[in-house]
C-alpha atoms as a PDB file:
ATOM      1  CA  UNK A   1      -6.708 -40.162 144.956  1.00  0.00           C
ATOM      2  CA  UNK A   2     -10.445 -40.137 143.688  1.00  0.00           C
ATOM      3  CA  UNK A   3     -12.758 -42.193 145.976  1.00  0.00           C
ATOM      4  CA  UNK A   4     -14.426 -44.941 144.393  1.00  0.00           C
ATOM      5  CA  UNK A   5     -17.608 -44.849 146.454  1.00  0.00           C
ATOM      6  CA  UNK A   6     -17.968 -41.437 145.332  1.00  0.00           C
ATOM      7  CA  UNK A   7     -18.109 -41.761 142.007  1.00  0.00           C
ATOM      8  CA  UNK A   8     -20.452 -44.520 141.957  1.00  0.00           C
ATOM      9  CA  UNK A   9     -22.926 -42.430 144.428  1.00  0.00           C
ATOM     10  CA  UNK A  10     -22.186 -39.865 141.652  1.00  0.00           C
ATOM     11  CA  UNK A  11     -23.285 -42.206 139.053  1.00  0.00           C
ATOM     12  CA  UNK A  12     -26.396 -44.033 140.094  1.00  0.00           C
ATOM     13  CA  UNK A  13     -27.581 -40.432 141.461  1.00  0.00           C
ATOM     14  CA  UNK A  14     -27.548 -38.985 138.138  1.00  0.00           C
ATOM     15  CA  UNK A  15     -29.278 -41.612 136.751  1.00  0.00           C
ATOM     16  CA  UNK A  16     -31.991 -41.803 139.334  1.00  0.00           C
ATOM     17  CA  UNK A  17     -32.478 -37.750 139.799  1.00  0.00           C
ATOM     18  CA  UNK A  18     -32.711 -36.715 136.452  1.00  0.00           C
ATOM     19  CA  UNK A  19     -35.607 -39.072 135.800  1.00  0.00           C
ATOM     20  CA  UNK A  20     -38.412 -36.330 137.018  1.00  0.00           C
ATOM     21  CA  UNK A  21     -37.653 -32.909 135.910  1.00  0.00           C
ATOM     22  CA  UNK A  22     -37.218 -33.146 132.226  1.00  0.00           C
ATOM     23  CA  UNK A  23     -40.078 -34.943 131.285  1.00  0.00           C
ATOM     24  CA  UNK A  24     -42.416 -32.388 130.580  1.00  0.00           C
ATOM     25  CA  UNK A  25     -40.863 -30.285 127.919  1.00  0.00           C
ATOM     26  CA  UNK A  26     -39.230 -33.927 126.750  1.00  0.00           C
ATOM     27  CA  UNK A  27     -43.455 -35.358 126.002  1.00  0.00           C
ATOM     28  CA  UNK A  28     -44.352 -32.412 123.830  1.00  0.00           C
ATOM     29  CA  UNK A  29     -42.131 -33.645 121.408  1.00  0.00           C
ATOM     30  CA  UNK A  30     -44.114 -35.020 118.322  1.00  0.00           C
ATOM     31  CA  UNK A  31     -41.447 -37.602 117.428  1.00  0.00           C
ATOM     32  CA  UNK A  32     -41.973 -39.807 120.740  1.00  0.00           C
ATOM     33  CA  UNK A  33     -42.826 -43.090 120.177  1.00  0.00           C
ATOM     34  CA  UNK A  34     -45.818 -44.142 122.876  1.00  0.00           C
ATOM     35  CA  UNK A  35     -45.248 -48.016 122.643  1.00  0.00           C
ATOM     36  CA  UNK A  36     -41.888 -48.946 123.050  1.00  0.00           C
ATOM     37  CA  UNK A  37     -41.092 -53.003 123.177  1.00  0.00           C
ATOM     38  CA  UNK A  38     -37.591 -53.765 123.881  1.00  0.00           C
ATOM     39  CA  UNK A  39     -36.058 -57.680 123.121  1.00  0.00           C
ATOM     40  CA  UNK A  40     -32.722 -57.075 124.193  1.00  0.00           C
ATOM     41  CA  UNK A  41     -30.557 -57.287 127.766  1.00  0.00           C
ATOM     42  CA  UNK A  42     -28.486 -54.053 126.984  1.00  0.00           C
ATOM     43  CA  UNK A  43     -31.087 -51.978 125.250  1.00  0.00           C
ATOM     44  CA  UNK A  44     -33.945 -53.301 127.858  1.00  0.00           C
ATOM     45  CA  UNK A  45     -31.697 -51.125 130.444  1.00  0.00           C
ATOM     46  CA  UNK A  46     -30.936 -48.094 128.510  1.00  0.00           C
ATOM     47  CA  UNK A  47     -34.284 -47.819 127.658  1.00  0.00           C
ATOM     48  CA  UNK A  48     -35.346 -48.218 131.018  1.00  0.00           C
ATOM     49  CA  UNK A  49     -33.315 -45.176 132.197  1.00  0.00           C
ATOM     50  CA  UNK A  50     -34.687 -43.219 129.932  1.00  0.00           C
ATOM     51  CA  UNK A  51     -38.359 -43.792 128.727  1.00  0.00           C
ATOM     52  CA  UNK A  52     -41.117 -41.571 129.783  1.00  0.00           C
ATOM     53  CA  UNK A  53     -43.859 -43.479 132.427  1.00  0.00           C
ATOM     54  CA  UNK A  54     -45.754 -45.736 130.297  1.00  0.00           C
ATOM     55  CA  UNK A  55     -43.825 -45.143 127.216  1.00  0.00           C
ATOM     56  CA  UNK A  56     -41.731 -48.509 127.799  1.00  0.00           C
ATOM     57  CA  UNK A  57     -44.770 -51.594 127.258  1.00  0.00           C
ATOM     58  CA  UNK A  58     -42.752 -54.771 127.689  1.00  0.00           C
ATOM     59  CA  UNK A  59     -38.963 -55.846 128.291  1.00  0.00           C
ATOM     60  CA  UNK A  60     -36.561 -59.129 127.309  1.00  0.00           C
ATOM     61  CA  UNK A  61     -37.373 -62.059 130.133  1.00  0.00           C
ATOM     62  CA  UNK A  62     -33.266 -61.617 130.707  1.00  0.00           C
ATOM     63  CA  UNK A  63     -33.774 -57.853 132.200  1.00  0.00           C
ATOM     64  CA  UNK A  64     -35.021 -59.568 135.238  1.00  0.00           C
ATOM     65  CA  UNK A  65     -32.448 -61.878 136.158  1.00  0.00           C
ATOM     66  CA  UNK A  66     -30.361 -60.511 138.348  1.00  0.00           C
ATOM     67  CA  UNK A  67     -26.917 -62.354 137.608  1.00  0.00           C
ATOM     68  CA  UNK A  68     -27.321 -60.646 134.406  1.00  0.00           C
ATOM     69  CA  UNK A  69     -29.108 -57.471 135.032  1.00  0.00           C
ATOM     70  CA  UNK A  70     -27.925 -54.256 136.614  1.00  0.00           C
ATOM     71  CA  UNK A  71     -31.710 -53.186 136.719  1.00  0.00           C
ATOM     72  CA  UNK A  72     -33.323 -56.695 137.670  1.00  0.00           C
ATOM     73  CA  UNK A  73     -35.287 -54.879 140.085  1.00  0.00           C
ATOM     74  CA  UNK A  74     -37.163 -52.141 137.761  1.00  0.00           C
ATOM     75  CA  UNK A  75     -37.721 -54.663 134.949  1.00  0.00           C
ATOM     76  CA  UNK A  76     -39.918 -56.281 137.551  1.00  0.00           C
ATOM     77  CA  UNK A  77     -42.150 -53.340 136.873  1.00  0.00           C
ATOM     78  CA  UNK A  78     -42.539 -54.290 133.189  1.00  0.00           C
ATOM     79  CA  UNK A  79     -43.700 -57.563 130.930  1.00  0.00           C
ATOM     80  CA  UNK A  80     -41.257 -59.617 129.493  1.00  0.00           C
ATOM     81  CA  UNK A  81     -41.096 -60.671 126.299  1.00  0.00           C
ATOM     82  CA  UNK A  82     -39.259 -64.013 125.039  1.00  0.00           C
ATOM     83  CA  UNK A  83     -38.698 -62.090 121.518  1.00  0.00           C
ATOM     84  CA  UNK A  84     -40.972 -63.553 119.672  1.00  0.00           C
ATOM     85  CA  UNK A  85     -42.710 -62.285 116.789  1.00  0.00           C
ATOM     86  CA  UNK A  86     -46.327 -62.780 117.051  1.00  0.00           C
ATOM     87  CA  UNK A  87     -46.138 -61.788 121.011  1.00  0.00           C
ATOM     88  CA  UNK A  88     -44.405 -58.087 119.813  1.00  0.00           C
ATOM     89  CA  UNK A  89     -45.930 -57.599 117.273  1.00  0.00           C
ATOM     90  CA  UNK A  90     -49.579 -58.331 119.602  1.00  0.00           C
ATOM     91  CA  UNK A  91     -48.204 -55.295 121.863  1.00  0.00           C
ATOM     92  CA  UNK A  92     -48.816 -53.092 118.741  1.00  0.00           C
ATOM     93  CA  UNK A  93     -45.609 -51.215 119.423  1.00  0.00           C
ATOM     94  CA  UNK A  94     -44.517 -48.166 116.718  1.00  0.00           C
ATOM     95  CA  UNK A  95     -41.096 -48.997 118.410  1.00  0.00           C
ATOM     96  CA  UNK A  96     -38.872 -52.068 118.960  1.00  0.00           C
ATOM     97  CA  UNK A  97     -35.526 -51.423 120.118  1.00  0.00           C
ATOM     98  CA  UNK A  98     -33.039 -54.783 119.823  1.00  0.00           C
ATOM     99  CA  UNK A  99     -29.097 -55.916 119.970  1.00  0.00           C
ATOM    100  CA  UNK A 100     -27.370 -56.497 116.871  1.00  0.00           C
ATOM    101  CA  UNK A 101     -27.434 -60.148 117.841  1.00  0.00           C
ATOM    102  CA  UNK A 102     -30.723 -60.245 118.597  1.00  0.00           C
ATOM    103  CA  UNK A 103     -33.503 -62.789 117.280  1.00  0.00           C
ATOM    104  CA  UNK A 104     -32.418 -61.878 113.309  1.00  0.00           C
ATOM    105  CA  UNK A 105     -35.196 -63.724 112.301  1.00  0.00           C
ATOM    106  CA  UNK A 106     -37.754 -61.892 114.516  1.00  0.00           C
ATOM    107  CA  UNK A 107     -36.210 -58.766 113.601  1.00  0.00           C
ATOM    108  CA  UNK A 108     -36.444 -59.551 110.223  1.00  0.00           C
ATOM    109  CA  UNK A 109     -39.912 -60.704 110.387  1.00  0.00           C
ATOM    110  CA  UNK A 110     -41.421 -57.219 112.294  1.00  0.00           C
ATOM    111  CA  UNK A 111     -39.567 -54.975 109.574  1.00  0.00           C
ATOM    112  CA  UNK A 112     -41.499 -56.607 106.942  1.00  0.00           C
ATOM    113  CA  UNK A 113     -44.508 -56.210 108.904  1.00  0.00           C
ATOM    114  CA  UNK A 114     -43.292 -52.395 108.968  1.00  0.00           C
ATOM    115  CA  UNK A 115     -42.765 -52.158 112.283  1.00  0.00           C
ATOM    116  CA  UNK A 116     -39.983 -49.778 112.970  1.00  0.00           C
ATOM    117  CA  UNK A 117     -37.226 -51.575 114.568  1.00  0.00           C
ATOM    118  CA  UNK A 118     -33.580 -49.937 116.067  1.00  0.00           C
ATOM    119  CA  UNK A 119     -30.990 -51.894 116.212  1.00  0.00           C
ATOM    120  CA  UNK A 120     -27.870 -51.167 118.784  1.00  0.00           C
ATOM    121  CA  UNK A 121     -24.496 -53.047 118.209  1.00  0.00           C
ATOM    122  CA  UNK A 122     -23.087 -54.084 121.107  1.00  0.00           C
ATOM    123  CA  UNK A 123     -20.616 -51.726 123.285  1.00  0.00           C
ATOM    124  CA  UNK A 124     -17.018 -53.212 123.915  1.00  0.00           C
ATOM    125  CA  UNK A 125     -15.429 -49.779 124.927  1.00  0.00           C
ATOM    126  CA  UNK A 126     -16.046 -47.308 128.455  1.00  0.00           C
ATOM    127  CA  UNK A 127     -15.955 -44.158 125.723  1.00  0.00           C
ATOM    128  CA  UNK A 128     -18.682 -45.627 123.443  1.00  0.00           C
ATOM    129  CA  UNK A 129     -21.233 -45.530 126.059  1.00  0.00           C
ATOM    130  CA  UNK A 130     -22.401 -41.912 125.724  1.00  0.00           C
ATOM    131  CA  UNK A 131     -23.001 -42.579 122.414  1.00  0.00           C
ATOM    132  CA  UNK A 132     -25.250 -45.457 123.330  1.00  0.00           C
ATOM    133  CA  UNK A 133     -26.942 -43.403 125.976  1.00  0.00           C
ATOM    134  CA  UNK A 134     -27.655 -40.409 122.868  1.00  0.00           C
ATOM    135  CA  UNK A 135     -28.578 -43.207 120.196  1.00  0.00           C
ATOM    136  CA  UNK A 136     -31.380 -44.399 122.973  1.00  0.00           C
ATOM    137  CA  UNK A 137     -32.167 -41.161 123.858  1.00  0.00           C
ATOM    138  CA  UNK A 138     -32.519 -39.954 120.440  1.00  0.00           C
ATOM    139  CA  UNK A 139     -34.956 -42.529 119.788  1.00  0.00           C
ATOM    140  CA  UNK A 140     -37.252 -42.840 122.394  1.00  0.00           C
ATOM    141  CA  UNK A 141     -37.135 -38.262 122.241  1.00  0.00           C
ATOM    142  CA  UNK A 142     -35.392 -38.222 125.669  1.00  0.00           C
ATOM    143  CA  UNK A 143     -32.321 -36.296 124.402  1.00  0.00           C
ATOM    144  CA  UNK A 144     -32.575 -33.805 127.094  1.00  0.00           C
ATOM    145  CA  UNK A 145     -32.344 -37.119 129.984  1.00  0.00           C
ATOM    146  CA  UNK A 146     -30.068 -38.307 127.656  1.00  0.00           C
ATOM    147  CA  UNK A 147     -27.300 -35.307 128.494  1.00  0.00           C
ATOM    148  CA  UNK A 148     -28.136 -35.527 132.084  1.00  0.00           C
ATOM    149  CA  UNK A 149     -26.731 -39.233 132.393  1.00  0.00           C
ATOM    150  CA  UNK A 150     -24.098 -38.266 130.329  1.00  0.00           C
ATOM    151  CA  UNK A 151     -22.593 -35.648 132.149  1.00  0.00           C
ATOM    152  CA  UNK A 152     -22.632 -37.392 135.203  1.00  0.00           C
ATOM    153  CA  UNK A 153     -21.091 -40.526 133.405  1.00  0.00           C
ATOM    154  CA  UNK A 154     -18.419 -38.791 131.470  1.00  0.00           C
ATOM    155  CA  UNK A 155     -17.098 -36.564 134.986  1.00  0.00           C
ATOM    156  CA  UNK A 156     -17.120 -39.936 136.753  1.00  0.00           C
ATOM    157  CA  UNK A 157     -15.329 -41.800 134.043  1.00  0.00           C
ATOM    158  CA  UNK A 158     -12.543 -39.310 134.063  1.00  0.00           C
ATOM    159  CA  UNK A 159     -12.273 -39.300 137.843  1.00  0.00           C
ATOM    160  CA  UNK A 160     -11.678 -43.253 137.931  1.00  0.00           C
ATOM    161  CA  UNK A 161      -9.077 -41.929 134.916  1.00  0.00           C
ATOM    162  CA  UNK A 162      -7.386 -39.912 136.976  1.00  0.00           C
ATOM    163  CA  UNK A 163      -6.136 -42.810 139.666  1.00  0.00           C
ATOM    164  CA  UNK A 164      -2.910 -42.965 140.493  1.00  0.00           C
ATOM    165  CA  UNK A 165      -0.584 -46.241 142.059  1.00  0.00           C
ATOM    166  CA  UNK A 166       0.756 -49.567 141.217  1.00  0.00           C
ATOM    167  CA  UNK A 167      -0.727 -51.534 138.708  1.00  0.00           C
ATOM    168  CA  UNK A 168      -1.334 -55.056 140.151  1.00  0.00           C
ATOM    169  CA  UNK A 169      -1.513 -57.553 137.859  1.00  0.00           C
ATOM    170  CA  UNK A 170      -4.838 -59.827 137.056  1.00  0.00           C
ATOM    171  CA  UNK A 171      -6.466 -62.018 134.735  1.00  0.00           C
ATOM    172  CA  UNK A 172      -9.945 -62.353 133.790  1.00  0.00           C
ATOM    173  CA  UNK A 173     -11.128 -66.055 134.138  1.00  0.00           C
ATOM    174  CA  UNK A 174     -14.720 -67.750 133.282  1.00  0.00           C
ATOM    175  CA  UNK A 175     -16.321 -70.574 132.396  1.00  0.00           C
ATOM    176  CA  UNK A 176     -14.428 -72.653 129.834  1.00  0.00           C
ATOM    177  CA  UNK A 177     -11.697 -70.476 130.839  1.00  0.00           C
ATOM    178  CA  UNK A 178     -12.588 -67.698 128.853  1.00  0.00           C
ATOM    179  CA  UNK A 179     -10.143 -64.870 129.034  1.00  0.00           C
ATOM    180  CA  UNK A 180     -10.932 -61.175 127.837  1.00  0.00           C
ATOM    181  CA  UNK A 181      -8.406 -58.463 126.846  1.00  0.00           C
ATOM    182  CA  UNK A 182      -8.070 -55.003 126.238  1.00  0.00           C
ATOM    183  CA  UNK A 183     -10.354 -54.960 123.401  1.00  0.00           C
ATOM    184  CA  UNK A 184     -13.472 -55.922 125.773  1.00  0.00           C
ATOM    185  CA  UNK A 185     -15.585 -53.759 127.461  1.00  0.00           C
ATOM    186  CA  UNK A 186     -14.669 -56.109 130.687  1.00  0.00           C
ATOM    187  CA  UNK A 187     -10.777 -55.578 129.917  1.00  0.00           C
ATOM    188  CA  UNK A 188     -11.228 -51.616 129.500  1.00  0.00           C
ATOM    189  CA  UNK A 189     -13.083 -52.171 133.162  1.00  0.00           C
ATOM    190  CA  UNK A 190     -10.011 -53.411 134.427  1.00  0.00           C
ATOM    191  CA  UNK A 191      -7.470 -51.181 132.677  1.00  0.00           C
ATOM    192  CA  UNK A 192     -10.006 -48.158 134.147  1.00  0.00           C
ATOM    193  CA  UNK A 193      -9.660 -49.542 137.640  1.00  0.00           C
ATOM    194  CA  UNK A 194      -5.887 -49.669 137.085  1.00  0.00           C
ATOM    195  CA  UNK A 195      -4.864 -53.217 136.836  1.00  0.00           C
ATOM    196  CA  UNK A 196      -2.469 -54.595 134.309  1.00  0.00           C
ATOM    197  CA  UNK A 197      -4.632 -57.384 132.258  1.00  0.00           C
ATOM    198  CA  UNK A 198      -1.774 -60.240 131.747  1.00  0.00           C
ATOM    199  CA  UNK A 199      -4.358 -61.166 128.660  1.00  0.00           C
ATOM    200  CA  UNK A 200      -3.303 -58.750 126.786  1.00  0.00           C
ATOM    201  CA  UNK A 201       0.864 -60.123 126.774  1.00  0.00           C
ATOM    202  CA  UNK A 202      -0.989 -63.427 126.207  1.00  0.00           C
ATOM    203  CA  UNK A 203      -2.443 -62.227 122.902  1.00  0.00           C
ATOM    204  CA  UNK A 204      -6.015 -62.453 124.004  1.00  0.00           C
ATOM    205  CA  UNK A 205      -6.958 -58.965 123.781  1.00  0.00           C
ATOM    206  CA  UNK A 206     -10.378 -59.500 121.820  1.00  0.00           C
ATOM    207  CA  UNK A 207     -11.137 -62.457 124.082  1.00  0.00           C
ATOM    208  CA  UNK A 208     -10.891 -66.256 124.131  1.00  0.00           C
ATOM    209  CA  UNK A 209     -10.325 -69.234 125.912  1.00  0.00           C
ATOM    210  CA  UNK A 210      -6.774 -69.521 127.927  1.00  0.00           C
ATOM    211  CA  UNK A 211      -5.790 -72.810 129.004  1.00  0.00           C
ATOM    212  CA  UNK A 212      -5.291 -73.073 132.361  1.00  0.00           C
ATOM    213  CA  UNK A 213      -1.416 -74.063 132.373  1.00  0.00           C
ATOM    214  CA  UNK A 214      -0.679 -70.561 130.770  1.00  0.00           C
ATOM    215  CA  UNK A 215      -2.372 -69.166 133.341  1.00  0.00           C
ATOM    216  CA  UNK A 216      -0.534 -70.666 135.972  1.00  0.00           C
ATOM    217  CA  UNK A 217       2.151 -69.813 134.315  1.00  0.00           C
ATOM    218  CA  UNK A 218       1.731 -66.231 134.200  1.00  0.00           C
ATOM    219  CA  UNK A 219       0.913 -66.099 138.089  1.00  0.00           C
ATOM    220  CA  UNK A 220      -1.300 -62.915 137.951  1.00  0.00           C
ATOM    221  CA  UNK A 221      -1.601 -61.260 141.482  1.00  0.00           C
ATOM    222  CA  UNK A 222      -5.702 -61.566 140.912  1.00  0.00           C
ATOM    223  CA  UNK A 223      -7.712 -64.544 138.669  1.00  0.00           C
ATOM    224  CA  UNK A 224     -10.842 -62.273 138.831  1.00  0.00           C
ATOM    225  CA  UNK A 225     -14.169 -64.659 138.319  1.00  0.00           C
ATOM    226  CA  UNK A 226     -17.625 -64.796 138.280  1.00  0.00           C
ATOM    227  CA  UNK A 227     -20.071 -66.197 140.509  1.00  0.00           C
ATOM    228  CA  UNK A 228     -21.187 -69.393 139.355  1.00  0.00           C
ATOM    229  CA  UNK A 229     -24.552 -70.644 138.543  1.00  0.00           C
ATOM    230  CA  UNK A 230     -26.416 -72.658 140.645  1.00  0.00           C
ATOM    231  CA  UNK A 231     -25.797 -76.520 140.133  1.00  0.00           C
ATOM    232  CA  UNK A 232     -23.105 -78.094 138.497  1.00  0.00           C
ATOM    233  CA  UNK A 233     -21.561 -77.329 134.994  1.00  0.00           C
ATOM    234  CA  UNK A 234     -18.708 -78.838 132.841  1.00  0.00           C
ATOM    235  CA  UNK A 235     -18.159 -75.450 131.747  1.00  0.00           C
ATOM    236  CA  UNK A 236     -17.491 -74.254 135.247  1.00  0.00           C
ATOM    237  CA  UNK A 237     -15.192 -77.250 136.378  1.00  0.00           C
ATOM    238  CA  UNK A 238     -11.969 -75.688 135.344  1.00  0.00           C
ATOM    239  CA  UNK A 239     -12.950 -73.393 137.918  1.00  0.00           C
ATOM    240  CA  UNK A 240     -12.169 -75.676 140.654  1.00  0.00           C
ATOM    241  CA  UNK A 241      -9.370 -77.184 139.166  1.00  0.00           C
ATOM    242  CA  UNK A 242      -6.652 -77.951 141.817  1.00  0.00           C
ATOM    243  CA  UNK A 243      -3.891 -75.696 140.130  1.00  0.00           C
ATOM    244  CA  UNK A 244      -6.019 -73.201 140.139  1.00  0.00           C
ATOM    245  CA  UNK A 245      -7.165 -73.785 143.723  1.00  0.00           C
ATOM    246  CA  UNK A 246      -3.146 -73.650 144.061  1.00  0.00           C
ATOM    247  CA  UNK A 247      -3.328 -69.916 143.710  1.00  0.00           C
ATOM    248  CA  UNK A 248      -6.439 -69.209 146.396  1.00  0.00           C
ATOM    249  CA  UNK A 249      -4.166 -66.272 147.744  1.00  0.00           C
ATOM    250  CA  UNK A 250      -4.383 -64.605 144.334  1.00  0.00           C
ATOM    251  CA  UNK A 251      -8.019 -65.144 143.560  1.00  0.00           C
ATOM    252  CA  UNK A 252     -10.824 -62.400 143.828  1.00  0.00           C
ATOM    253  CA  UNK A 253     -13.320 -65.354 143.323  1.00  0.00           C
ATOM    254  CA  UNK A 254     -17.239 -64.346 142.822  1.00  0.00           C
ATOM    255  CA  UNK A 255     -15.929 -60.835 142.735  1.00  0.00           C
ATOM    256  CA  UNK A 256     -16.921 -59.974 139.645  1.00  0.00           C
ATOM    257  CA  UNK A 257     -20.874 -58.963 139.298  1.00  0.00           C
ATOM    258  CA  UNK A 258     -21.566 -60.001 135.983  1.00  0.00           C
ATOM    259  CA  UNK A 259     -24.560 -57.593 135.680  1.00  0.00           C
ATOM    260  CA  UNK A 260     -22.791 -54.102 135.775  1.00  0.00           C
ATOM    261  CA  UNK A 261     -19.907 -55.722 133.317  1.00  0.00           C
ATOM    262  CA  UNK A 262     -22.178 -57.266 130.947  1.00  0.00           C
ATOM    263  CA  UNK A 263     -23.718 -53.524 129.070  1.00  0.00           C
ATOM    264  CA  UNK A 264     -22.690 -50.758 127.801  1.00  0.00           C
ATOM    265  CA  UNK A 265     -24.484 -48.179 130.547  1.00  0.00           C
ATOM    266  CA  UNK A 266     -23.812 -46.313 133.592  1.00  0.00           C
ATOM    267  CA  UNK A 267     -23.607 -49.134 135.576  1.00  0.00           C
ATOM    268  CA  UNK A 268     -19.989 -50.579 134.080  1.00  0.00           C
ATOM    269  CA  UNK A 269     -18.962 -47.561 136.607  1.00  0.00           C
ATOM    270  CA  UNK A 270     -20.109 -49.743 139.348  1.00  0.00           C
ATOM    271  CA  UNK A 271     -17.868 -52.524 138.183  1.00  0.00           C
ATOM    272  CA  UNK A 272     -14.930 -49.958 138.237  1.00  0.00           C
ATOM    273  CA  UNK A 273     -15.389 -48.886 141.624  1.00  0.00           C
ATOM    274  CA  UNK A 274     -15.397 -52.744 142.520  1.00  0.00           C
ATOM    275  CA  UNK A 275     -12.106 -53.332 140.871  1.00  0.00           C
ATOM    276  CA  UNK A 276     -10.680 -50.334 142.571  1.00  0.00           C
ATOM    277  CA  UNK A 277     -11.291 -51.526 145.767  1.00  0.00           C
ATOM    278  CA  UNK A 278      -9.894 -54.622 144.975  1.00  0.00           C
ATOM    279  CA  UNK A 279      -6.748 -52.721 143.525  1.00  0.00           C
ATOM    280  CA  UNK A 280      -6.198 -51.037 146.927  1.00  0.00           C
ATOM    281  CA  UNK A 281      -6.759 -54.247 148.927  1.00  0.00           C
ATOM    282  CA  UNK A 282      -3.861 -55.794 146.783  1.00  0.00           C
ATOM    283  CA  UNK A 283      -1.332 -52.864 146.760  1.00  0.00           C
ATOM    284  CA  UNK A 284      -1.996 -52.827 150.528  1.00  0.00           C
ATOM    285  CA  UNK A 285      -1.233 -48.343 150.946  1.00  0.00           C
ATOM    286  CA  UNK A 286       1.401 -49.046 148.095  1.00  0.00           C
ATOM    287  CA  UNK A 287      -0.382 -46.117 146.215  1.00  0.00           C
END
C-alpha cells in the first residue's frame, strides 16, 4: 500500500523546488508576458506556481481567503483585485488570465480595449489537471516549470491509483445539502481515495441537492462535510438537522478542506491523501 503522506510530501515538493532552477533559460523567452493580472480563484493559483518573480502584478481578493484558497498564504504577497475593469485595466497588464465564469462583462469589456485576455474553463476531472498546468504554463512561457509540476503530479496521481482495500461507502454533503457525484472534480477525489460515492446510485453524479431523507436512507459509512462559515446560515441548517445528528458515528464532519477540493491544481492531491486517511480509519486494518 502507497503512503498517503508520501505522496503529498511528493507533491507540494515538486511544486515548491522546481520554482528556482528553470527560470533563467524560461525569461529569455520573447513571448513572456511581464504584467500578468489574474481575476480568478483557480487561475490566481496556477499562475502563482508558475510565474516568474514580478511577472504576476495583482491577484482575485478570493486567493487570500483561506477557506477557499490552497495558496492563501502566497497571495498575501500580491494585490488583489475585485475584477473590475477600470482597476485591471489601470495595472496596464499585456495579460489577464480569468475562469470561464468569470466577470463576462469585465472580460468582455478589456478585450475590446485589446487587452489580451485567457480564459480557463473550469476543471471537474483529476486527469484534466496537467492540461491546466500546460495551458498556464504555455501562457505565462513557463513550459519548462510547467513539466516539472507535472511529473511530480502525474507519478503521485497514479500512486493514490494504485491503492488497494475495501471501499467504504460515503456521501458528499454541503450546504443546502448539495451532493456531488462522479462527474465532479470532488467525486473523482473520493473515487481516487477509494471510497464508493452512494451519489452516484442516487443519480447525482454531476451534482445537486439530495434531500436529507434519501440520505438517511442510504446510511453511507461517512457524510463527508465542510467546515462551516462563521455565524449562522439557513443554508447550513440542514447541517445540524437531528437525523442527521442521528448518524454522528458515520460523519467525517469539517473534514473536508474546501481549499485543496475547490481547483483544478496540485493541491486536489492533498485532498486525496485526506480521504485516504479517513478510508483507513473506517476500514480499521480491513485493507
Amino acid at each position: 500500500m502507497h503512503s498517503s503522506r508520501s505522496a503529498l510530501g511528493l507533491v507540494l515538493s515538486g511544486v515548491l523546488v522546481c520554482s528556482a532552477p528553470v527560470l533563467a533559460p524560461v525569461m529569455a523567452r520573447a513571448e513572456m508576458p511581464a504584467r500578468v493580472v489574474s481575476m480568478n480563484l483557480c487561475t490566481d493559483q496556477l499562475a502563482m506556481m508558475l510565474a516568474a518573480p514580478g511577472q504576476l502584478r495583482s491577484v482575485s481578493f478570493l486567493a487570500s481567503d483561506p477557506r477557499s484558497s490552497a495558496m492563501a498564504e502566497e497571495a498575501a504577497s500580491y494585490p488583489a483585485n475585485r475584477g473590475q475593469a477600470e482597476e485591471i485595466y489601470l495595472m496596464q497588464p499585456d495579460l489577464v488570465v480569468a475562469g470561464a465564469y468569470t466577470s463576462r462583462a469585465t472580460v468582455a469589456l478589456l478585450q475590446r480595449l485589446g487587452v489580451q485576455v485567457e480564459i480557463f474553463a473550469p476543471v471537474t476531472a483529476l486527469d484534466d489537471v496537467p492540461a491546466q498546468i500546460t495551458r498556464m504554463g504555455d501562457v505565462l512561457g513557463q513550459q519548462d516549470k510547467a513539466a516539472q509540476i507535472i511529473a511530480t503530479y502525474e507519478a503521485d496521481l497514479k500512486a493514490f491509483q494504485q491503492e488497494s482495500g475495501r471501499s467504504p461507502t460515503a456521501v458528499l454533503y454541503e450546504a443546502n445539502g448539495y451532493t456531488s457525484g462522479a462527474q465532479s472534480l470532488s467525486g473523482q477525489i473520493l473515487a481516487t481515495a477509494g471510497f464508493t460515492n452512494l451519489a452516484n446510485e442516487a443519480a447525482y453524479a454531476w451534482g445537486a441537492n439530495m434531500p436529507l431523507e434519501v440520505l438517511v436512507m442510504k446510511a453511507p459509512e461517512a457524510v463527508i462535510t465542510s467546515r462551516s462559515y462563521p455565524g449562522g446560515s439557513r443554508a447550513e441548517d440542514i447541517l445540524s438537522h437531528p437525523a442527521l445528528r442521528a448518524t454522528q458515528d458515520r460523519r467525517a464532519e469539517g473534514s473536508v478542506s474546501d481549499s485543496d477540493w475547490v481547483c483544478g491544481t496540485p493541491y486536489v492531491l492533498r485532498a486525496v491523501a485526506q480521504m485516504v486517511s479517513l478510508r483507513h480509519t473506517l476500514t480499521n486494518g480491513e485493507d
